[in-house]
Protein backbone atom coordinates (compact mmCIF):
# COMPACT_ATOMS: atom_id res chain seq x y z
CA UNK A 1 112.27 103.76 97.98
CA UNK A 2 115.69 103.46 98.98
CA UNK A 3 118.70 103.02 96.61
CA UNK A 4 119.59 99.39 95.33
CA UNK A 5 123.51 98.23 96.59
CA UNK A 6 125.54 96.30 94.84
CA UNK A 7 125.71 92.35 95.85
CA UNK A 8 127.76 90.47 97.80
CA UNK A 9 130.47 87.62 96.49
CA UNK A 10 129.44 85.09 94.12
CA UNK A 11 125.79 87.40 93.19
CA UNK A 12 124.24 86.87 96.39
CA UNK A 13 122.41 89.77 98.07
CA UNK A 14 123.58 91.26 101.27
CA UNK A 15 121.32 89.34 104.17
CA UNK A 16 120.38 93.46 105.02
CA UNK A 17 118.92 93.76 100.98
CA UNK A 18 117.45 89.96 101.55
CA UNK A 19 115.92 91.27 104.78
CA UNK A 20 114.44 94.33 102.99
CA UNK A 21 112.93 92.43 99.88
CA UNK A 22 111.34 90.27 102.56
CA UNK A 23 109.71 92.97 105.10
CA UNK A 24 108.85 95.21 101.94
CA UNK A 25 106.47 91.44 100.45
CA UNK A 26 104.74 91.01 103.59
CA UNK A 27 104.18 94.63 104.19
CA UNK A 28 102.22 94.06 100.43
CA UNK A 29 100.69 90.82 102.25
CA UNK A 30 99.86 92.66 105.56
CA UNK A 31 98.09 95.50 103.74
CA UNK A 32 95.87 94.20 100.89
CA UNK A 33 97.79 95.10 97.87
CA UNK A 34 99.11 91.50 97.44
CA UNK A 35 95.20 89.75 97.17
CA UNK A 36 94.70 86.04 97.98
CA UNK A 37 94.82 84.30 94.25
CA UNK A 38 96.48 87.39 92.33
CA UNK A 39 99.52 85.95 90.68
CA UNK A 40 102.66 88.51 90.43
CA UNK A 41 106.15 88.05 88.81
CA UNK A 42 109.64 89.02 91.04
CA UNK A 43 109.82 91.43 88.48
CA UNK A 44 106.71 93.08 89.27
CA UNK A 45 107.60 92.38 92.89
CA UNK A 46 111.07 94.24 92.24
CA UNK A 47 108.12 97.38 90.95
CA UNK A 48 106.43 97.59 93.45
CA UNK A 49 109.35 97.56 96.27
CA UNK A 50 112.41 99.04 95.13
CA UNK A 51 114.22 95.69 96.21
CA UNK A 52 116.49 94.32 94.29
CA UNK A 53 115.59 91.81 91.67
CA UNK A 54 118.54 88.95 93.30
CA UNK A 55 117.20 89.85 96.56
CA UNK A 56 113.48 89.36 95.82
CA UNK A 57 114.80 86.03 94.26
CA UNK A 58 116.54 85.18 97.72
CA UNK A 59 113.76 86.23 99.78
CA UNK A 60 111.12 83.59 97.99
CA UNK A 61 112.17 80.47 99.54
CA UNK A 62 111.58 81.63 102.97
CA UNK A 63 108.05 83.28 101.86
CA UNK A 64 107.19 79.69 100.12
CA UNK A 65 108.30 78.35 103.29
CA UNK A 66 105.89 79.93 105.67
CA UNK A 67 103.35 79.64 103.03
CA UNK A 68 102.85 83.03 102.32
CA UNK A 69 103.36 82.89 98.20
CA UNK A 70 103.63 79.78 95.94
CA UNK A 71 105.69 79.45 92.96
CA UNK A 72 102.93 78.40 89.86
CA UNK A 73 105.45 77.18 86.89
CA UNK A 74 105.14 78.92 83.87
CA UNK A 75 103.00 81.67 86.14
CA UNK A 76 105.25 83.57 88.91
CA UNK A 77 104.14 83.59 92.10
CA UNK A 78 100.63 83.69 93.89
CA UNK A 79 99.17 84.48 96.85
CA UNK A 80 97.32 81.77 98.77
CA UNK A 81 93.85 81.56 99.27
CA UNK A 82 93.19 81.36 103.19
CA UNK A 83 89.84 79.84 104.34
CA UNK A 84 87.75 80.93 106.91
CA UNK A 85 88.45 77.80 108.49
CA UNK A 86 91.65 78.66 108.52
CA UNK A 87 91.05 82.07 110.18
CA UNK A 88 89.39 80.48 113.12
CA UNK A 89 92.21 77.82 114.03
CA UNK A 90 95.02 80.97 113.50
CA UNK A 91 92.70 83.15 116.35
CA UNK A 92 92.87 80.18 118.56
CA UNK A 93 96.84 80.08 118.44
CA UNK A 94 96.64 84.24 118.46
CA UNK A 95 95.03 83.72 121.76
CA UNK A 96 97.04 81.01 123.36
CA UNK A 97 99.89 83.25 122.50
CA UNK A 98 98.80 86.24 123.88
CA UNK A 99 97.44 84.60 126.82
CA UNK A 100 100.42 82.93 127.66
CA UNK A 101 102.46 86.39 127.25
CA UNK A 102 99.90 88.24 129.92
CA UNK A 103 102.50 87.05 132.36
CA UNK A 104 105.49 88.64 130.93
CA UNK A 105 103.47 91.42 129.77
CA UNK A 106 102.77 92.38 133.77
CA UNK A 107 106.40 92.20 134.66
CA UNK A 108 108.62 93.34 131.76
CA UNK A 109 106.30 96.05 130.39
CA UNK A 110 107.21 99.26 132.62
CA UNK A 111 105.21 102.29 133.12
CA UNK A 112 106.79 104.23 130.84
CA UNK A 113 105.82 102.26 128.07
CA UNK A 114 102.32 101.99 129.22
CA UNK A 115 101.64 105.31 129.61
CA UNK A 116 103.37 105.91 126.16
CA UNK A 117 100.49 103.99 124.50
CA UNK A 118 97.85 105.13 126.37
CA UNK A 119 99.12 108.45 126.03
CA UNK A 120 98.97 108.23 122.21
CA UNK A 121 95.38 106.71 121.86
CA UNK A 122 93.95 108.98 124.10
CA UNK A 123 95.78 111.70 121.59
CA UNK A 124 94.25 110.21 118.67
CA UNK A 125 91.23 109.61 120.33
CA UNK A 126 90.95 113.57 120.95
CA UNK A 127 92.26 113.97 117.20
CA UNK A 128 89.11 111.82 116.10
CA UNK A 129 86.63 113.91 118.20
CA UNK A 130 88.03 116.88 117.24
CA UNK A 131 87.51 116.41 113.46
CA UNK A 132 83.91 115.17 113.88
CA UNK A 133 84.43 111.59 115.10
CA UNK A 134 85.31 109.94 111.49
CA UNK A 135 89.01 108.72 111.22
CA UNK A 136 90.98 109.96 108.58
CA UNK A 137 92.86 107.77 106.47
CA UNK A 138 96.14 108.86 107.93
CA UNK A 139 95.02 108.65 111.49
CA UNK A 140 93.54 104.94 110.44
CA UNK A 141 96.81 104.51 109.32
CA UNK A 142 98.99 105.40 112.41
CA UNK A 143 96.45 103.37 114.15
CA UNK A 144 96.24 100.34 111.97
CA UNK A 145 100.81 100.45 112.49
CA UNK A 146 100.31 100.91 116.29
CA UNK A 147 97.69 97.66 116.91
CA UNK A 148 99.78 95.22 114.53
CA UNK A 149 103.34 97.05 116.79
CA UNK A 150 101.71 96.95 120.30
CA UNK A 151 100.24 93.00 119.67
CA UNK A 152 103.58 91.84 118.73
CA UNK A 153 104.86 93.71 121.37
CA UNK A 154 103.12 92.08 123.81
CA UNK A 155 103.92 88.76 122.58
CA UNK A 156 107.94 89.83 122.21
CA UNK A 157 107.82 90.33 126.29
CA UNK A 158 108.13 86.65 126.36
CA UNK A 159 111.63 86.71 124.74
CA UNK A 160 110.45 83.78 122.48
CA UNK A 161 112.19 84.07 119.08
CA UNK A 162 110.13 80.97 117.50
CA UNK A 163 106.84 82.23 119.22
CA UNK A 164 107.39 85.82 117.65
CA UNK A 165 107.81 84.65 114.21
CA UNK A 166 105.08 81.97 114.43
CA UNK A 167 102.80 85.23 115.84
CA UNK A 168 103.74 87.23 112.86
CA UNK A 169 103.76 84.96 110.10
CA UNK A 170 99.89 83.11 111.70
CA UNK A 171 98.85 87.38 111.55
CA UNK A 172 99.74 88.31 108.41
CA UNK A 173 97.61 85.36 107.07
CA UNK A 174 95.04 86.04 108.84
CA UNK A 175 94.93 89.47 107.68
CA UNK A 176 95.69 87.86 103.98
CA UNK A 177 92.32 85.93 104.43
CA UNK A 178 89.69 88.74 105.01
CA UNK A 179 91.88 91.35 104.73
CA UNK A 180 88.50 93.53 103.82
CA UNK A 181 87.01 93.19 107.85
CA UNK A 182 89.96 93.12 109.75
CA UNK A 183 90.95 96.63 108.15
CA UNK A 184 90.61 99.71 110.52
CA UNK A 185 87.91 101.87 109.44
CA UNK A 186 86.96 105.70 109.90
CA UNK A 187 83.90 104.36 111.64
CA UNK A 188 85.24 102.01 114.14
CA UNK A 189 88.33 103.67 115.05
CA UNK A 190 87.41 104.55 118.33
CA UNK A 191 86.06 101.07 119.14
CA UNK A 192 89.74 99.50 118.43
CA UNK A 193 91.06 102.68 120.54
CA UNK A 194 88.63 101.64 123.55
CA UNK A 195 89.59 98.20 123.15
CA UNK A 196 93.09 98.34 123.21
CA UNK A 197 92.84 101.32 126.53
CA UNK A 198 90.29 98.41 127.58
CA UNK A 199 93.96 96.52 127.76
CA UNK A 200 96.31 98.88 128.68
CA UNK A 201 94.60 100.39 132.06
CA UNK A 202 95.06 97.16 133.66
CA UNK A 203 98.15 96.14 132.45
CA UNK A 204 99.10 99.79 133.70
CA UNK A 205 97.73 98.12 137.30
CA UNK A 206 99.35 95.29 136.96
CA UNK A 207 96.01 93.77 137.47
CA UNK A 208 95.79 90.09 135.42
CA UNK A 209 92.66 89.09 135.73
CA UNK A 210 90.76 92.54 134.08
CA UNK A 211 94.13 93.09 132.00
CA UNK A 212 93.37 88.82 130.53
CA UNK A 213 89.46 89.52 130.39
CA UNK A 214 89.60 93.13 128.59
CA UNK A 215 92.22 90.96 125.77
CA UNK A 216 89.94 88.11 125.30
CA UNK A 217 87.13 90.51 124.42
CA UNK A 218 89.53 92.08 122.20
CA UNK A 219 90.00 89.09 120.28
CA UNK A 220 87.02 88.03 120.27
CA UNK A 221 85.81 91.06 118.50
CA UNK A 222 88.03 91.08 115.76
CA UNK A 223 87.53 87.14 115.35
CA UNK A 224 84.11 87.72 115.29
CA UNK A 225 84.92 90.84 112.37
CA UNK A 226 86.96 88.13 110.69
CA UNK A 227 84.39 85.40 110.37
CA UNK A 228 81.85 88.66 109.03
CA UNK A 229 79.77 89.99 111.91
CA UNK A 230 79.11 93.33 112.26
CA UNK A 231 81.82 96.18 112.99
């Protein structure tokens, strides 16, 4: 946790502290330890994140606003129970944004990036093998960080600042509505490593069509994880 700061004029929190309070909630959304229905106070919230009490308090409105917690009077605040209804109308947006980003993904994503990426899976990949094929939590981890990074950063190539935040915010409640099956596991780590190399060869050879098919299959897999089918 980092150190609290004092706040600006007039008791406001700095927009950097605001910012903070506000990454360090929907990191709690993102990974399961804010559940759909739990109610939580800021207080708690200020706990759990280190942030600032006035900055959690600054940071609600916008979380109420993109429906990610709702103020219950008397309560605090709770986290919203997503349907799986939900879940399948926020995959069709996921893929008609990614879909529509393949484009800009072909041009603006260089080699060097590329072969970043596929540099690291195949070096976790090897890591996996190497200690008998299950994932360890930390390598799930570093995995888990890399797909949620490399999706929005194929959806950032479009230079869309509405797009990126409607990507992120339509993710994280996805994830917030069966977190349990969208959650990298020791077991099929090495299917979301194929899958996402599935992706970046391709896009390495600038070749749309396989680089568009190998995505949709990648969706479709964890859409098919998120409505409960088999891993």
């Amino acid at each position: 946790m980092t150190s609290q700061s004092h706040a600006a004029p007039g008791g406001a929190a700095p927009p950097s502290l605001r910012r903070r309070a506000y990454d360090e909630v929907t990191a709690l959304l993102n990974e399961g330890r804010l559940r759909p229905g739990e109610i939580v106070s800021q207080r708690r919230l200020v706990e759990i994140t280190g942030a600032s009490l006035g900055a959690i308090r600054e940071a609600v409105p916008r979380l109420e606003a993109e429906g990610l917690l709702i103020t219950v009077p008397k309560k605090g605040l709770m986290v919203p129970g997503l349907d799986v209804r939900f879940v399948r109308d926020a995959y069709q947006l996921r893929r008609m944004i990614e879909r529509a980003a393949l484009p800009d993904m072909l041009v603006r994503l260089d080699d060097v990036e590329l072969t970043q990426w596929r540099d690291w899976h195949h070096a976790l990949a090897n890591e996996i093998t190497a200690g008998g094929g299950v994932a360890r939590p930390e390598q799930i981890d570093r995995l888990q960080r890399q797909d949620w990074e490399m999706h929005a950063r194929f959806v950032a190539t479009m230079g869309n600042a509405l797009i990126d935040d409607i990507y992120r915010v339509t993710l994280i409640k996805i994830r917030m509505a069966v977190q349990s099956r969208l959650r990298v596991t020791g077991d099929n780590a090495r299917r979301v490593i194929d899958e996402h190399l599935a992706i970046l060869e391709p896009l390495s050879r600038r070749e749309a069509a396989a680089a568009a098919a190998a995505l949709d299959r990648h969706i479709d897999q964890s859409l098919s994880l998120a409505l409960g089918g088999n891993p």
